[in-house]
N, C-alpha and C. Protein backbone atom coordinates (compact mmCIF):
# COMPACT_ATOMS: atom_id res chain seq x y z
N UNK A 1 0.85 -1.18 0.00
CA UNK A 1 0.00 0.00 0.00
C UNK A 1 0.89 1.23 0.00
N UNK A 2 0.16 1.99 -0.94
CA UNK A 2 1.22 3.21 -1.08
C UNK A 2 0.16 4.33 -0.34
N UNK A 3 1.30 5.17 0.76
CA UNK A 3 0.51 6.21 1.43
C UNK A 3 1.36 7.72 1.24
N UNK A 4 0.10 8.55 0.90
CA UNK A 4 1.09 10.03 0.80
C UNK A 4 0.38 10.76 1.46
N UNK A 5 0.57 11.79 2.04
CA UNK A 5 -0.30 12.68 2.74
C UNK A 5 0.36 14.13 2.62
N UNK A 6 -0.04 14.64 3.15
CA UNK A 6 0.09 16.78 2.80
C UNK A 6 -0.57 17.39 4.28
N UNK A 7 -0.03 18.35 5.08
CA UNK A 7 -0.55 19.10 5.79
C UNK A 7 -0.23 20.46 6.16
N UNK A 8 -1.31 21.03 7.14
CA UNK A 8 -1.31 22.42 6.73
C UNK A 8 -1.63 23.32 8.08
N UNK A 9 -0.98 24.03 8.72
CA UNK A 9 -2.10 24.86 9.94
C UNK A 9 -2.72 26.11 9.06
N UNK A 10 -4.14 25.67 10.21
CA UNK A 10 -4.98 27.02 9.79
C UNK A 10 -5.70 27.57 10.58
N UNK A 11 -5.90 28.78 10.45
CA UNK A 11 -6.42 29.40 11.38
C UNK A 11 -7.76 29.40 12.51
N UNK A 12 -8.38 28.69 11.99
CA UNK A 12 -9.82 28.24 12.69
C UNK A 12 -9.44 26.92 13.49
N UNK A 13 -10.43 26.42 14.34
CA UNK A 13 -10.57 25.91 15.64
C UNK A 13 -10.68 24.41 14.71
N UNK A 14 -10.52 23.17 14.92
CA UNK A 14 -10.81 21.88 14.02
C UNK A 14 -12.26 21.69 13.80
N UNK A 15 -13.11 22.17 14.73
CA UNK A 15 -14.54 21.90 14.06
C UNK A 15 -14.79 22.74 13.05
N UNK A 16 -14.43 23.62 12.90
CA UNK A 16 -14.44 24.68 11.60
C UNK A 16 -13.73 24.07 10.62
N UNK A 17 -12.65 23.74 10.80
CA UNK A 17 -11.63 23.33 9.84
C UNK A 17 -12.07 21.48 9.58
N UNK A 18 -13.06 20.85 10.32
CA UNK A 18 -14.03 19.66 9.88
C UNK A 18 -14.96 20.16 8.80
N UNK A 19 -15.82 20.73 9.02
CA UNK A 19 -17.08 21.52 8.65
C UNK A 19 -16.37 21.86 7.04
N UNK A 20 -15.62 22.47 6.96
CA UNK A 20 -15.23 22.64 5.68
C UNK A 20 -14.53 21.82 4.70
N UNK A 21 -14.24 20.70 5.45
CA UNK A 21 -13.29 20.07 4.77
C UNK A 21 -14.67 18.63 3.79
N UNK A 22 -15.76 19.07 5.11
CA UNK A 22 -17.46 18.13 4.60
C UNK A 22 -18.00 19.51 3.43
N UNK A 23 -17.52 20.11 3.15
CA UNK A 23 -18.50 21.28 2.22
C UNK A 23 -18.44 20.07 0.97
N UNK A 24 -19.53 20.82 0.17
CA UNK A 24 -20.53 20.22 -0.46
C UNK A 24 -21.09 21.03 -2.05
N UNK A 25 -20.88 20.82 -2.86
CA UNK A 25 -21.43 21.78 -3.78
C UNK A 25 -20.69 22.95 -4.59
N UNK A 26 -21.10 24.41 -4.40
CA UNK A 26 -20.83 25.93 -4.60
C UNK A 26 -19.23 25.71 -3.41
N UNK A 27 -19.84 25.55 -2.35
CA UNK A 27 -18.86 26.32 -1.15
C UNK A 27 -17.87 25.26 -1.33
N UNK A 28 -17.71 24.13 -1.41
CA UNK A 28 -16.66 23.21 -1.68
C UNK A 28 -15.69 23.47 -3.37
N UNK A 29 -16.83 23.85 -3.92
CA UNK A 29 -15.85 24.29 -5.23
C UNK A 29 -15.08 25.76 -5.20
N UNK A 30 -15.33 26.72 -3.78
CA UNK A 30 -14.81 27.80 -4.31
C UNK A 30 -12.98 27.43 -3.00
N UNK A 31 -13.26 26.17 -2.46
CA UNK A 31 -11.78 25.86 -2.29
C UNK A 31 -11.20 24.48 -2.65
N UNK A 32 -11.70 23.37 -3.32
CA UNK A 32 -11.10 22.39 -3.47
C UNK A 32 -10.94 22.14 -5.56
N UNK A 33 -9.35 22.62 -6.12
CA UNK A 33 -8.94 22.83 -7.21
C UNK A 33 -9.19 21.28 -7.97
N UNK A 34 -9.61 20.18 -7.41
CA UNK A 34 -9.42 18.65 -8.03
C UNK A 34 -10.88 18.50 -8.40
N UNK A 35 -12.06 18.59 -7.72
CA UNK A 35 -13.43 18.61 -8.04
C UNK A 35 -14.19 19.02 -9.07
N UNK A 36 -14.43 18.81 -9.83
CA UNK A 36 -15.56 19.18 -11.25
C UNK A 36 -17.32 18.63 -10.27
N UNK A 37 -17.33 18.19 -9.92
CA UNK A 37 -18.71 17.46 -9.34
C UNK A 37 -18.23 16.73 -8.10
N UNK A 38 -19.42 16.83 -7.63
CA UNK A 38 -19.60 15.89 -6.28
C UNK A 38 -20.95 15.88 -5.23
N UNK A 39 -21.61 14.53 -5.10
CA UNK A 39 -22.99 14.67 -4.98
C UNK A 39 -23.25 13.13 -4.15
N UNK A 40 -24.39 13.28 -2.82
CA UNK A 40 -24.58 11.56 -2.18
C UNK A 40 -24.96 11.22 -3.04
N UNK A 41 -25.01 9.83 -2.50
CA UNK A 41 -26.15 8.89 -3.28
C UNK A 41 -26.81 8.17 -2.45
N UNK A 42 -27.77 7.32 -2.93
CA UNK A 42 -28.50 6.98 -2.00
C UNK A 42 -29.65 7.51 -1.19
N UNK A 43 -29.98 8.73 -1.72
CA UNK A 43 -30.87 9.59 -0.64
C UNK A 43 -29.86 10.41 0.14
N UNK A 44 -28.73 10.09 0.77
CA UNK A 44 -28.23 10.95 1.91
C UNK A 44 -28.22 12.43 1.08
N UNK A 45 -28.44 12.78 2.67
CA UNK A 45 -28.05 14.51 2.29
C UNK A 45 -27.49 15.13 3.27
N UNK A 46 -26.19 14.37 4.00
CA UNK A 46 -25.26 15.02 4.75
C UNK A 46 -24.22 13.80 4.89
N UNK A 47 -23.09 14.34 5.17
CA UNK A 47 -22.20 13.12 5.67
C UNK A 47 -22.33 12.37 7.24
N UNK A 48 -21.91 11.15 6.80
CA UNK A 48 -21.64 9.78 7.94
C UNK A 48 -21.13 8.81 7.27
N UNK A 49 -20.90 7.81 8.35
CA UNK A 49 -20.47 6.81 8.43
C UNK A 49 -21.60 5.79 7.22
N UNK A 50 -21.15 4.82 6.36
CA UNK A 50 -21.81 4.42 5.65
C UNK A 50 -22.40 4.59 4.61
N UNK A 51 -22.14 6.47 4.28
CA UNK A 51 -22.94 7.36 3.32
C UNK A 51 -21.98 7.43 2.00
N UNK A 52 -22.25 7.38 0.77
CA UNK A 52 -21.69 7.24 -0.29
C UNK A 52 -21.87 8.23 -1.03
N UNK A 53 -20.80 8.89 -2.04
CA UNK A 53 -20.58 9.84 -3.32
C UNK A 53 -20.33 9.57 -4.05
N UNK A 54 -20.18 10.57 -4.86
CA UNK A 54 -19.67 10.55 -6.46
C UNK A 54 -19.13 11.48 -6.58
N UNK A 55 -18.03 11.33 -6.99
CA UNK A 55 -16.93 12.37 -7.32
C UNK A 55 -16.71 12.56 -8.55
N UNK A 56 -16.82 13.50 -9.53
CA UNK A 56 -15.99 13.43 -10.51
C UNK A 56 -14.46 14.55 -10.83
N UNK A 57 -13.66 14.15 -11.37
CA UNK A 57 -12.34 14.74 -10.75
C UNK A 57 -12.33 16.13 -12.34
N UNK A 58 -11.89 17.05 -12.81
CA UNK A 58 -11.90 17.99 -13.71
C UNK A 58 -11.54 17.43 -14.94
N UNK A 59 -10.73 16.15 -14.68
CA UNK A 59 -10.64 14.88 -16.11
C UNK A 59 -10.90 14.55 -16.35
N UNK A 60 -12.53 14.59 -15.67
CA UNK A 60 -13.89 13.59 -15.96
C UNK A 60 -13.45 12.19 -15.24
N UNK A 61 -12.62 11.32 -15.14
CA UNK A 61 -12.32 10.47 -13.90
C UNK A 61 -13.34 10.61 -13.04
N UNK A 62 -14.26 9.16 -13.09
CA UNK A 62 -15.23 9.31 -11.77
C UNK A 62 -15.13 8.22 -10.50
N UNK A 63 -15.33 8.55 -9.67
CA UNK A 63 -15.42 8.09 -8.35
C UNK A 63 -16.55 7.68 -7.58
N UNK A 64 -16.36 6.59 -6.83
CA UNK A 64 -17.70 6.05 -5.68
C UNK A 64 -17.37 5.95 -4.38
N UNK A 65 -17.22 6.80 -3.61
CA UNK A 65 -16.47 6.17 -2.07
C UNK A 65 -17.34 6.50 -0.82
N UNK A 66 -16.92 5.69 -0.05
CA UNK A 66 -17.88 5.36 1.12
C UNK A 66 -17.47 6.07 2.45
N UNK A 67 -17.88 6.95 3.27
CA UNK A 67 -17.30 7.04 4.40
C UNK A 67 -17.18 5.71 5.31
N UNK A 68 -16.33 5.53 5.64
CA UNK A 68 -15.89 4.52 6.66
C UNK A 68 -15.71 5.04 7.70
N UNK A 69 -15.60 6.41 8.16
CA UNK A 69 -15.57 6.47 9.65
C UNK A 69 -15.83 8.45 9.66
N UNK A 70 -16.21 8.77 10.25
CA UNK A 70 -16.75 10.07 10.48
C UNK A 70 -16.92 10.57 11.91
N UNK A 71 -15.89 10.94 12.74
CA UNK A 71 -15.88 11.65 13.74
C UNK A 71 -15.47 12.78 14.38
N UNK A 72 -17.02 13.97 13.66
CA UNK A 72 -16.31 14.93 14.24
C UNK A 72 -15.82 15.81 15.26
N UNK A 73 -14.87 16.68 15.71
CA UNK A 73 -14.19 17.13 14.84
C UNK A 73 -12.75 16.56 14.53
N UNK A 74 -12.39 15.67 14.68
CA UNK A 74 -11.14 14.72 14.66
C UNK A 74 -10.66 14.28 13.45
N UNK A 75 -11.21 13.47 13.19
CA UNK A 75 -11.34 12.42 12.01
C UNK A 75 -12.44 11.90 11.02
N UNK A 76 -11.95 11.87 9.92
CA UNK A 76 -13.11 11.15 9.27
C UNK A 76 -11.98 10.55 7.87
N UNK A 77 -12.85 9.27 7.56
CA UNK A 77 -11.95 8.70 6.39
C UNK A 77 -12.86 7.63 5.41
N UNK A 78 -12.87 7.80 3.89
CA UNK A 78 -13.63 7.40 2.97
C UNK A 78 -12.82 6.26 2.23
N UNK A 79 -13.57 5.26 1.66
CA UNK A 79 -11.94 4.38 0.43
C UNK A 79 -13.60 4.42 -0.68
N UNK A 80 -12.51 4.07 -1.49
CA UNK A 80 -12.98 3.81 -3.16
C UNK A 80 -13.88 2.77 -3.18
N UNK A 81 -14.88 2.73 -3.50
CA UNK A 81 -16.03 1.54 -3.90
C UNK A 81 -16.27 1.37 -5.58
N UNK A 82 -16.04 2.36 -6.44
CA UNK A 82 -15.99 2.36 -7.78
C UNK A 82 -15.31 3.39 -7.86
N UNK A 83 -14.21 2.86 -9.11
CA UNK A 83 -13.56 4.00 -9.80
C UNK A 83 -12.55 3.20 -10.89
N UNK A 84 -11.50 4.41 -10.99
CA UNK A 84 -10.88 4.29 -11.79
C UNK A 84 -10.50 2.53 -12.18
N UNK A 85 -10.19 2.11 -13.39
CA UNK A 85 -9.75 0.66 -13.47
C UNK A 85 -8.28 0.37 -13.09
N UNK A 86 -7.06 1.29 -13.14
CA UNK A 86 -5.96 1.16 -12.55
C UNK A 86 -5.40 1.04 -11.04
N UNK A 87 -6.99 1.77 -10.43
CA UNK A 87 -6.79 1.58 -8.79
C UNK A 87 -7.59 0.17 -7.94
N UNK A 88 -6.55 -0.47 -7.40
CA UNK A 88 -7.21 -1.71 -7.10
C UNK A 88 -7.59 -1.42 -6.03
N UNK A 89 -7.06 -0.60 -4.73
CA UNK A 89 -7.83 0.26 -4.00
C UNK A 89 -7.19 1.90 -3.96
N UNK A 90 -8.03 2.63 -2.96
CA UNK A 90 -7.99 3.87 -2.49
C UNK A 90 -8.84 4.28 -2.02
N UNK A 91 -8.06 5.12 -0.55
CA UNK A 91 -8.33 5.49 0.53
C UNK A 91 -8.13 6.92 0.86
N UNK A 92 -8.56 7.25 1.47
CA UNK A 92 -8.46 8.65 1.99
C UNK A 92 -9.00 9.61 3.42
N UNK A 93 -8.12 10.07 3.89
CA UNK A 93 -8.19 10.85 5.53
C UNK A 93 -8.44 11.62 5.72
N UNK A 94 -8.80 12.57 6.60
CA UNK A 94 -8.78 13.52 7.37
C UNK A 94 -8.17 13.34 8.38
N UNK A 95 -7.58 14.41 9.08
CA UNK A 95 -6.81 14.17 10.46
C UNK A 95 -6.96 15.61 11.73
N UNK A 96 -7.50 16.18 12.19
CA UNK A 96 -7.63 17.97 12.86
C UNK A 96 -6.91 17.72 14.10
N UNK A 97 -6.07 17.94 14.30
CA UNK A 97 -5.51 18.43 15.98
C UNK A 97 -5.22 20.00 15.99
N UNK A 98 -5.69 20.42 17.33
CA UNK A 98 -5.45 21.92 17.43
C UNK A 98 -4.12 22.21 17.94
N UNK A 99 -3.32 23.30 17.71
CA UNK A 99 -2.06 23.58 17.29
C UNK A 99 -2.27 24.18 19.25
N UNK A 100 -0.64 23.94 19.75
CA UNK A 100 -0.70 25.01 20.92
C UNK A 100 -1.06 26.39 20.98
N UNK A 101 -0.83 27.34 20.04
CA UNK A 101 -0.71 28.62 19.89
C UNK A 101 -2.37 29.16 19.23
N UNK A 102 -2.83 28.35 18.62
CA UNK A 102 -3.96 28.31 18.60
C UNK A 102 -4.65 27.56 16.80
N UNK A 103 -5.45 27.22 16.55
CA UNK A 103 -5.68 27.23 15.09
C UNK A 103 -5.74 25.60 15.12
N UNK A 104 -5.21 24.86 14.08
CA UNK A 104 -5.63 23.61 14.03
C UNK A 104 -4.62 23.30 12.71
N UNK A 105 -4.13 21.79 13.23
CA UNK A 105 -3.21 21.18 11.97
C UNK A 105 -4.27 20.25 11.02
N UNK A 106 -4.50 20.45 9.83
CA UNK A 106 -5.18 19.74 9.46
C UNK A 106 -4.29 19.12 8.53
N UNK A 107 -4.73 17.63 8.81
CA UNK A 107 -3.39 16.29 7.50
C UNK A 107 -4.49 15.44 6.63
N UNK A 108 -4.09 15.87 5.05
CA UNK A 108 -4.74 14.75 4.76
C UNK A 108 -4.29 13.77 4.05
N UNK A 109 -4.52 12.80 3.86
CA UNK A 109 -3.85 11.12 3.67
C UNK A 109 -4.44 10.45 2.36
N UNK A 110 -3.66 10.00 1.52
CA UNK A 110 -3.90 9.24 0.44
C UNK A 110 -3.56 7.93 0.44
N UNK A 111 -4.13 6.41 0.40
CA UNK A 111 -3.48 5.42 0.39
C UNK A 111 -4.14 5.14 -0.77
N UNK A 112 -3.22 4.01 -1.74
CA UNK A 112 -3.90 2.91 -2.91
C UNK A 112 -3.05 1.94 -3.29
N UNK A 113 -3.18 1.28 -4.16
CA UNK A 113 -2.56 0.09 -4.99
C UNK A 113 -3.06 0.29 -5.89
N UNK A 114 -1.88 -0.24 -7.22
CA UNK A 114 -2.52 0.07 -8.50
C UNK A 114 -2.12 -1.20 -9.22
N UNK A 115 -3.07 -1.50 -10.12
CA UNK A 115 -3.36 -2.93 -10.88
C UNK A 115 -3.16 -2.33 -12.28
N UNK A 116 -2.19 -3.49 -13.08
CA UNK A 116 -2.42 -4.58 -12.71
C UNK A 116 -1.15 -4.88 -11.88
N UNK A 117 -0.90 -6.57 -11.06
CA UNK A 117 -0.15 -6.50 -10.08
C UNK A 117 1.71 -6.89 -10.86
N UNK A 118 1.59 -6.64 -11.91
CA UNK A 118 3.03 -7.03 -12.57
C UNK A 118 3.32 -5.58 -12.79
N UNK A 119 2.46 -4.65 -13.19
CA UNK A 119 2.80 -3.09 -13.86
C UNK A 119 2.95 -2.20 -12.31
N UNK A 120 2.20 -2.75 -10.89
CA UNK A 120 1.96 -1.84 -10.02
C UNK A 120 3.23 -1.32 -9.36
N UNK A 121 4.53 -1.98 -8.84
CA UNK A 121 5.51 -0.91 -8.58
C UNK A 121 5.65 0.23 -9.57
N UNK A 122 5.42 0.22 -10.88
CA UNK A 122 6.06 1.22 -11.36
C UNK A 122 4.76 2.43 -11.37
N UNK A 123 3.71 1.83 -11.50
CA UNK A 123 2.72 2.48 -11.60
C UNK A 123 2.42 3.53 -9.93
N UNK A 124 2.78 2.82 -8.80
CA UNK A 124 2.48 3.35 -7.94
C UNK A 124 3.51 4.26 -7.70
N UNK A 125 5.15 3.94 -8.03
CA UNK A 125 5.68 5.24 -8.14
C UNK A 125 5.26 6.21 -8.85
N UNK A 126 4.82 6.04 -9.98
CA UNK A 126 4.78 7.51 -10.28
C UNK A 126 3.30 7.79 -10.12
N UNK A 127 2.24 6.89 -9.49
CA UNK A 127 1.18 7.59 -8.21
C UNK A 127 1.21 8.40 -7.41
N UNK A 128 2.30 8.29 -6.79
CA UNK A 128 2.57 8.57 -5.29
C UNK A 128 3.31 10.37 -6.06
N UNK A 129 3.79 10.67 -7.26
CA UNK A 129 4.49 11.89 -7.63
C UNK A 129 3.00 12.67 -8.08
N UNK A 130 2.07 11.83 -8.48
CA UNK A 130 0.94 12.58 -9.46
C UNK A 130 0.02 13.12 -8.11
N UNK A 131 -0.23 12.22 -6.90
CA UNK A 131 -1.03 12.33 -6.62
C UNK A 131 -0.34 13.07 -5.51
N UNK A 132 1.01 13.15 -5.39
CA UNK A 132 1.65 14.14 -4.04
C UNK A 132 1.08 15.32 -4.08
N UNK A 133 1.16 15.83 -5.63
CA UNK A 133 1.13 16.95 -6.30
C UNK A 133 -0.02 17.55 -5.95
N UNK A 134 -1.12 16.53 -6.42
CA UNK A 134 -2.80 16.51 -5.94
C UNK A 134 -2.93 17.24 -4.92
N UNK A 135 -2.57 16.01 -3.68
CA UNK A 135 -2.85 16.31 -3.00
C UNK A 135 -2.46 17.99 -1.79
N UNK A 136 -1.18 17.89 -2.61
CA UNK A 136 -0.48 19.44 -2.34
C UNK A 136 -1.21 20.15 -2.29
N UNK A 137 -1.76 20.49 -3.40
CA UNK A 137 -2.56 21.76 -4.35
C UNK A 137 -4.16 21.25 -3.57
N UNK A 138 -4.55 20.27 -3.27
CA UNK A 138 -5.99 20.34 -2.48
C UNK A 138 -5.82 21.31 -1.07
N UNK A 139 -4.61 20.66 -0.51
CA UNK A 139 -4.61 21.26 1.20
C UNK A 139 -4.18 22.90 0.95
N UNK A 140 -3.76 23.20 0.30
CA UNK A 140 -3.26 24.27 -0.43
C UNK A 140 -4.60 25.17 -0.74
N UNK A 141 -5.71 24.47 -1.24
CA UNK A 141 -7.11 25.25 -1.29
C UNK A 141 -7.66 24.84 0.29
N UNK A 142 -7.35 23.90 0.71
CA UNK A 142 -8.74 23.96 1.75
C UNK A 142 -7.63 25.40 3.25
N UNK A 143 -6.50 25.46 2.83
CA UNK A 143 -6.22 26.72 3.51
C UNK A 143 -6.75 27.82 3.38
N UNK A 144 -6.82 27.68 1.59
CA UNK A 144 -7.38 29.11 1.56
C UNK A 144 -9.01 29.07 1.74
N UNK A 145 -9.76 28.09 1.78
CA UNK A 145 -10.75 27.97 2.63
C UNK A 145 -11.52 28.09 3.57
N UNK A 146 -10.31 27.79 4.27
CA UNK A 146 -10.35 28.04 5.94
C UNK A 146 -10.04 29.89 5.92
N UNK A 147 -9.45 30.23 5.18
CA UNK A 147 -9.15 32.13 5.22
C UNK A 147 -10.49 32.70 4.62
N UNK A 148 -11.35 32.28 3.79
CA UNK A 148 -11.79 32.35 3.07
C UNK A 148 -13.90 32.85 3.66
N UNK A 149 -14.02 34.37 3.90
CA UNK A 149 -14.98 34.78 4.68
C UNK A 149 -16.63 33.57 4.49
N UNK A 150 -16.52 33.78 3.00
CA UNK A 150 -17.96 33.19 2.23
C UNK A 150 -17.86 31.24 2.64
N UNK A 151 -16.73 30.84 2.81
CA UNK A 151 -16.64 29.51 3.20
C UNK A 151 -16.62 29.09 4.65
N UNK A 152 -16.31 29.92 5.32
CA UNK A 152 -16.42 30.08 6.98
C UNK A 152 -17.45 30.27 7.38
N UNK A 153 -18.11 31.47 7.04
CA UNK A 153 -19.52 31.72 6.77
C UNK A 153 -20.76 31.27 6.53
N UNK A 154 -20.60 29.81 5.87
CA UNK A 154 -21.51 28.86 5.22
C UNK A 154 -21.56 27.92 6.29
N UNK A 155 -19.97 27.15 6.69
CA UNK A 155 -20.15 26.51 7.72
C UNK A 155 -20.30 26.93 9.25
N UNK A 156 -20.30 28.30 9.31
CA UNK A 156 -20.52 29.02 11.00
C UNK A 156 -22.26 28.73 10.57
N UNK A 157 -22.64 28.95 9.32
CA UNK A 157 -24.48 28.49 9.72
C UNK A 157 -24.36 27.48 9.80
N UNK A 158 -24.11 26.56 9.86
CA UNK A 158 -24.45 25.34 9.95
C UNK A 158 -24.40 24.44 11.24
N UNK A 159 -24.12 25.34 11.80
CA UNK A 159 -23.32 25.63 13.24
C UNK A 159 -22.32 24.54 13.35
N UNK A 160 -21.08 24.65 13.13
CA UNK A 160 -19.68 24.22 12.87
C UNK A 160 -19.26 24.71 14.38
């Protein structure tokens, strides 16, 4: 299993910096640069444990993943149920601890394997460079997110 992760302090408290990292829609697209779409299924119309999406990535690349664990403001973490044909799995984290000085470290985590299993070392190296990158440039928006009045704003109603 190949794991990469990216993190970031930011200025808000971790339930704030939870709350946004669950945005949804408008307010999720005006900080996360990888998203073209993203929507439940199933009926849900909020996140948990058990609740499923669809992602589609700006390459049209689409996605099915499941929350597997949702506790906020701490943690929460989703893996792949449908997607791409090269990923045999993938996973993905959240992580919030609040910083001494004040604000909150937020980490987030990429794990997968990539098929088929004769091509996957080489394939997962240069995973682990494509998706470093990714994931760079995501935590990289959900900072400016967290700075970000109209996205703070959305989740302070929601009471975050």
């Amino acid at each position: 299993m190949t794991r990469i992760e990216s993190s970031v302090v930011v200025d808000v408290d971790p339930a704030v910096a939870f709350a946004i990292s669950q945005t949804t829609g408008e307010t999720r697209l005006r900080w996360d640069p990888f998203i073209a779409e993203q929507h439940f299924l199933d009926g849900a119309s909020a996140p948990a444990k058990g609740v499923r999406t669809e992602t589609r990535h700006r390459s049209r690349l689409r996605m099915v993943s499941e929350y597997v664990s949702f506790n906020p403001p701490t943690n929460v973490g989703m893996k792949m149920v449908e997607g791409p044909w090269f990923f045999a799995s993938f996973a993905g984290g959240w992580r919030f601890a609040p910083e001494p000085g004040g604000g909150c470290r937020a980490t987030w985590r990429y794990s997968f394997q990539c098929r088929p299993a004769w091509l996957a070392p080489l394939a997962e190296r240069i995973g682990a460079v494509v998706l470093k990158r990714d994931i760079d440039r995501r935590i990289s928006g959900f900072a400016r997110g967290c700075a970000d009045p109209v996205v703070v704003a959305q989740v302070s109603s929601r009471g975050a």
